[in-house]
N, C-alpha and C. Protein backbone atom coordinates (compact mmCIF):
# COMPACT_ATOMS: atom_id res chain seq x y z
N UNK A 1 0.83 -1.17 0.00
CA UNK A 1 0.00 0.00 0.00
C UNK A 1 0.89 1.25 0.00
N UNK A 2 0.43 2.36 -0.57
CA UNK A 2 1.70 3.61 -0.78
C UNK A 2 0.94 4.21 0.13
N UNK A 3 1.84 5.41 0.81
CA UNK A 3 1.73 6.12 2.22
C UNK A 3 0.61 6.97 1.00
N UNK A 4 0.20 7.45 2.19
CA UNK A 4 -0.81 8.68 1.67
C UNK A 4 -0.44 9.99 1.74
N UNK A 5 0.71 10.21 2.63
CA UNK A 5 1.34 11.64 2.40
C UNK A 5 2.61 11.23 1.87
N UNK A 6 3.00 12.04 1.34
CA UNK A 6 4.73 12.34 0.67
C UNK A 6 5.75 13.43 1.10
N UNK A 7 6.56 12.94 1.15
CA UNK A 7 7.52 13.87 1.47
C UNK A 7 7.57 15.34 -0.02
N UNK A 8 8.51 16.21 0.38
CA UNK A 8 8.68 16.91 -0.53
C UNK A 8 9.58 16.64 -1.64
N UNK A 9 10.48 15.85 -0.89
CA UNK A 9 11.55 15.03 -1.54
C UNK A 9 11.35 13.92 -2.97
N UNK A 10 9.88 13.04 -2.09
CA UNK A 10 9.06 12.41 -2.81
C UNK A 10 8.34 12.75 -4.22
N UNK A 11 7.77 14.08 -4.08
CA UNK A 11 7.54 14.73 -4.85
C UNK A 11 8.25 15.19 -5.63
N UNK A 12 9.65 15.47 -5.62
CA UNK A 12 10.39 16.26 -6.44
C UNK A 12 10.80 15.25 -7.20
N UNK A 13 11.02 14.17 -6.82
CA UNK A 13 11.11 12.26 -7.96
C UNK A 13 10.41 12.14 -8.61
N UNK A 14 8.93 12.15 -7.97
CA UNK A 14 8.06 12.09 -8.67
C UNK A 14 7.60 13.11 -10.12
N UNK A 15 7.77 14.44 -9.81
CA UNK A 15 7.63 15.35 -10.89
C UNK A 15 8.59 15.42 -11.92
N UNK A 16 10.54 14.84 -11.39
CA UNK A 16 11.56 14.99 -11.74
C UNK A 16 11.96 16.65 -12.12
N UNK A 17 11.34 16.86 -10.71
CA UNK A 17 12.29 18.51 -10.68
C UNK A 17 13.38 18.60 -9.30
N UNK A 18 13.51 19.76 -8.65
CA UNK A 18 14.30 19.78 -7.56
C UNK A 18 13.57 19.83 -6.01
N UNK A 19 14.15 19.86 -5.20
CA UNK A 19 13.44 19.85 -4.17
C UNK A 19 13.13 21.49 -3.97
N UNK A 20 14.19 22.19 -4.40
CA UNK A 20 13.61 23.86 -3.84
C UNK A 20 12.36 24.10 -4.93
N UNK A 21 11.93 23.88 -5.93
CA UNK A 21 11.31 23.76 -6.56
C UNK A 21 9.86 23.60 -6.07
N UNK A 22 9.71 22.14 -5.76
CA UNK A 22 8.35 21.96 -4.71
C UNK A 22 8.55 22.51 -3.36
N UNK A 23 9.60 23.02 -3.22
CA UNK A 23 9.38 23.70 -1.89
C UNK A 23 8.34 25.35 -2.32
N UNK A 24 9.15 26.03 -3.30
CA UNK A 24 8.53 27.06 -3.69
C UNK A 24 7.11 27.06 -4.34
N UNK A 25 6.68 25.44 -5.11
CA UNK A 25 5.25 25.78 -5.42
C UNK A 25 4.35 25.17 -4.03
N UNK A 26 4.64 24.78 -2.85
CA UNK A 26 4.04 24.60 -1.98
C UNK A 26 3.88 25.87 -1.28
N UNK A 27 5.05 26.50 -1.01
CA UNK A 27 5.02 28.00 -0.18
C UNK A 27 3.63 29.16 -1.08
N UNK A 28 4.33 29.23 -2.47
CA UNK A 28 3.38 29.76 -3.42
C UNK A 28 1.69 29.47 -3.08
N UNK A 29 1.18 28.29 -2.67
CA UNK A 29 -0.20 27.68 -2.45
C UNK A 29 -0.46 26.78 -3.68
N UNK A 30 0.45 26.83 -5.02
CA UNK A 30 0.54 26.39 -6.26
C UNK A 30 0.09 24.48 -5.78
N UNK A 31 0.99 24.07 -4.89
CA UNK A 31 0.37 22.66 -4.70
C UNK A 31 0.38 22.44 -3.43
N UNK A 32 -1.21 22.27 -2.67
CA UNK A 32 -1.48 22.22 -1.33
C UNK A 32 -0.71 20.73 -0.73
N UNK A 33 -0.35 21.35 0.52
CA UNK A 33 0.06 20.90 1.40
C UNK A 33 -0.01 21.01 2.88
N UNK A 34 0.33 19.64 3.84
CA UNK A 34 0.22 20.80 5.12
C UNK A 34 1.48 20.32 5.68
N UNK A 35 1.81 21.42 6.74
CA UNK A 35 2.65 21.40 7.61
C UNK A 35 2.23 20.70 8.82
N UNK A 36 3.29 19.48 9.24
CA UNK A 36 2.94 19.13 10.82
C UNK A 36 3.85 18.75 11.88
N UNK A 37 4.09 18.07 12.89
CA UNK A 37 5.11 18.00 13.38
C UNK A 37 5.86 19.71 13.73
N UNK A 38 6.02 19.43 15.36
CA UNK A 38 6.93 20.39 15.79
C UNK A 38 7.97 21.18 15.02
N UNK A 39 8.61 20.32 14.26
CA UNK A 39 9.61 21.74 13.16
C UNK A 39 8.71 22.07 11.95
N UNK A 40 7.96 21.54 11.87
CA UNK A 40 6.92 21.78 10.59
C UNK A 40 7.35 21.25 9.05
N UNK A 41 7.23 20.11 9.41
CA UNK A 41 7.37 19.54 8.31
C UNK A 41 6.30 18.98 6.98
N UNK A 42 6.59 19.52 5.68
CA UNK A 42 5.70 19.73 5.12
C UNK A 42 5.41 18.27 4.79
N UNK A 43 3.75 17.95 4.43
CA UNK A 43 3.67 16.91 3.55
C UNK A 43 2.86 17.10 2.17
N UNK A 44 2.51 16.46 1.21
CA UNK A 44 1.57 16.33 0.37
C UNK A 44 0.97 15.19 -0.11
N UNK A 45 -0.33 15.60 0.16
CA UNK A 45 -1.23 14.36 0.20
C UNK A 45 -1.23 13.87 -0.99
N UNK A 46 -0.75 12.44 -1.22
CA UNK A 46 -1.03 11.12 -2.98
C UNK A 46 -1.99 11.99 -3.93
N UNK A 47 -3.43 11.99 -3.19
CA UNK A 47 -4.03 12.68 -4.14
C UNK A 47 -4.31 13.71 -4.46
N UNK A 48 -3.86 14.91 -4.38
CA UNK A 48 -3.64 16.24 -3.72
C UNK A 48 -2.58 16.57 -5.17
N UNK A 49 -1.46 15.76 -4.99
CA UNK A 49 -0.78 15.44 -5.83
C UNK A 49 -1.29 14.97 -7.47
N UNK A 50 -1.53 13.80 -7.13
CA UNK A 50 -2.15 13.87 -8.81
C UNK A 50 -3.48 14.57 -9.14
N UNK A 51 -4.21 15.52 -8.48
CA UNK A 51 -4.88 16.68 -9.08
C UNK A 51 -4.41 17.65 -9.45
N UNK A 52 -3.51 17.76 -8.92
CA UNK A 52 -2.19 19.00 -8.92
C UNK A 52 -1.76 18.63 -10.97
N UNK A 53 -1.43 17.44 -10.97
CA UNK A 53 -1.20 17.04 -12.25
C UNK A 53 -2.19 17.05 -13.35
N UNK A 54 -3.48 16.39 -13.02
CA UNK A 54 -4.41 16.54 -14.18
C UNK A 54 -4.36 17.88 -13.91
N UNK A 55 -4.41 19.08 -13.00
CA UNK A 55 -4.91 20.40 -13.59
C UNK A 55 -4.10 20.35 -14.40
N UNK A 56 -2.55 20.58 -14.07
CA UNK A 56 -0.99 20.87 -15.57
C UNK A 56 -1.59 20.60 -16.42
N UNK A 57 -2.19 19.15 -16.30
CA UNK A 57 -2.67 19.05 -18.35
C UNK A 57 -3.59 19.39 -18.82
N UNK A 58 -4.40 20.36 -18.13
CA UNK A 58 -5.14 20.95 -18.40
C UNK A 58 -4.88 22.30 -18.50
N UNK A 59 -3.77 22.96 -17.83
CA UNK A 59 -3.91 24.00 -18.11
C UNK A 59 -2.55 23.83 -19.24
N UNK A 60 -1.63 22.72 -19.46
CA UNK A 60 -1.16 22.79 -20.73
C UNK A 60 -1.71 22.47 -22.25
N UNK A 61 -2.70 22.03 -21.92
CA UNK A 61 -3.84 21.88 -23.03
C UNK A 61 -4.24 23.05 -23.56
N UNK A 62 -4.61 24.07 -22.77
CA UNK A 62 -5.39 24.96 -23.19
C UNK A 62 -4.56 25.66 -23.59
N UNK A 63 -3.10 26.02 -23.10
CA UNK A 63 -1.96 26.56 -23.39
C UNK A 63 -1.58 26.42 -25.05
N UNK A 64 -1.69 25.09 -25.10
CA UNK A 64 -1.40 24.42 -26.46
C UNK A 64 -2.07 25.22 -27.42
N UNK A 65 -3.52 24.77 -27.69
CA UNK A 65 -4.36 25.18 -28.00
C UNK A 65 -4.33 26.74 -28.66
N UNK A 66 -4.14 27.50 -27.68
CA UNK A 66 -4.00 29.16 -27.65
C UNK A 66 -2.46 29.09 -28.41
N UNK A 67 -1.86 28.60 -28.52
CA UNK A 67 -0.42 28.99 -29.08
C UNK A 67 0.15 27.61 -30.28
N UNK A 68 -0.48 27.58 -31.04
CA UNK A 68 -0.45 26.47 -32.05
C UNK A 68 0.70 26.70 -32.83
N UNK A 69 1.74 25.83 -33.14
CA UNK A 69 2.55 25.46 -33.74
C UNK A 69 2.38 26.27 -35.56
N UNK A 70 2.89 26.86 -35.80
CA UNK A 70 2.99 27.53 -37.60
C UNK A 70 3.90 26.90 -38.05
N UNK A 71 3.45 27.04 -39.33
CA UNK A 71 4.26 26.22 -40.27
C UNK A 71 5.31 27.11 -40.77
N UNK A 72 6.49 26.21 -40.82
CA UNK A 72 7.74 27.51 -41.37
C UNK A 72 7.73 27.33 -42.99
N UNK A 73 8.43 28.06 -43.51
CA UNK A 73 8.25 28.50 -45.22
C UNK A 73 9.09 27.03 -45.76
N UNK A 74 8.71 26.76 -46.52
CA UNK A 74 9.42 25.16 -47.11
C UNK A 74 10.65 25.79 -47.29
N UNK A 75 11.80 25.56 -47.29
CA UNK A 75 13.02 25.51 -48.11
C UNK A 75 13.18 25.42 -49.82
């Protein structure tokens, strides 16, 4: 069974970015999380996480969409 919270660390494998990275889109509110434990250590919840993801492809969809690829002049 996979834990239900993740580290930040976890996350940053998972996305294959850095850890200051998800540190900054957690601080941002960009991907919820909570803080617990006496030094405050962050977590993010499994699924918290992959909503976090279908939005991206959604908001890279629409991205797409709005900015469509042109064709360059033949050679």
């Amino acid at each position: 069974m996979e834990p239900r919270f993740l580290l930040l660390s976890d996350v940053a494998t998972e996305l294959n970015v850095s850890d200051s990275q998800v540190y900054h889109m957690v601080r941002s509110g960009e991907l919820p999380a909570i803080k617990i434990g006496g030094r405050g250590q962050w977590r993010v919840e499994r699924a918290r996480l992959e909503e976090y993801i279908q939005r991206k492809y959604a908001e890279t969809a629409e991205w797409v969409r709005g900015n469509p690829l042109t064709d360059r002049d033949p050679e």
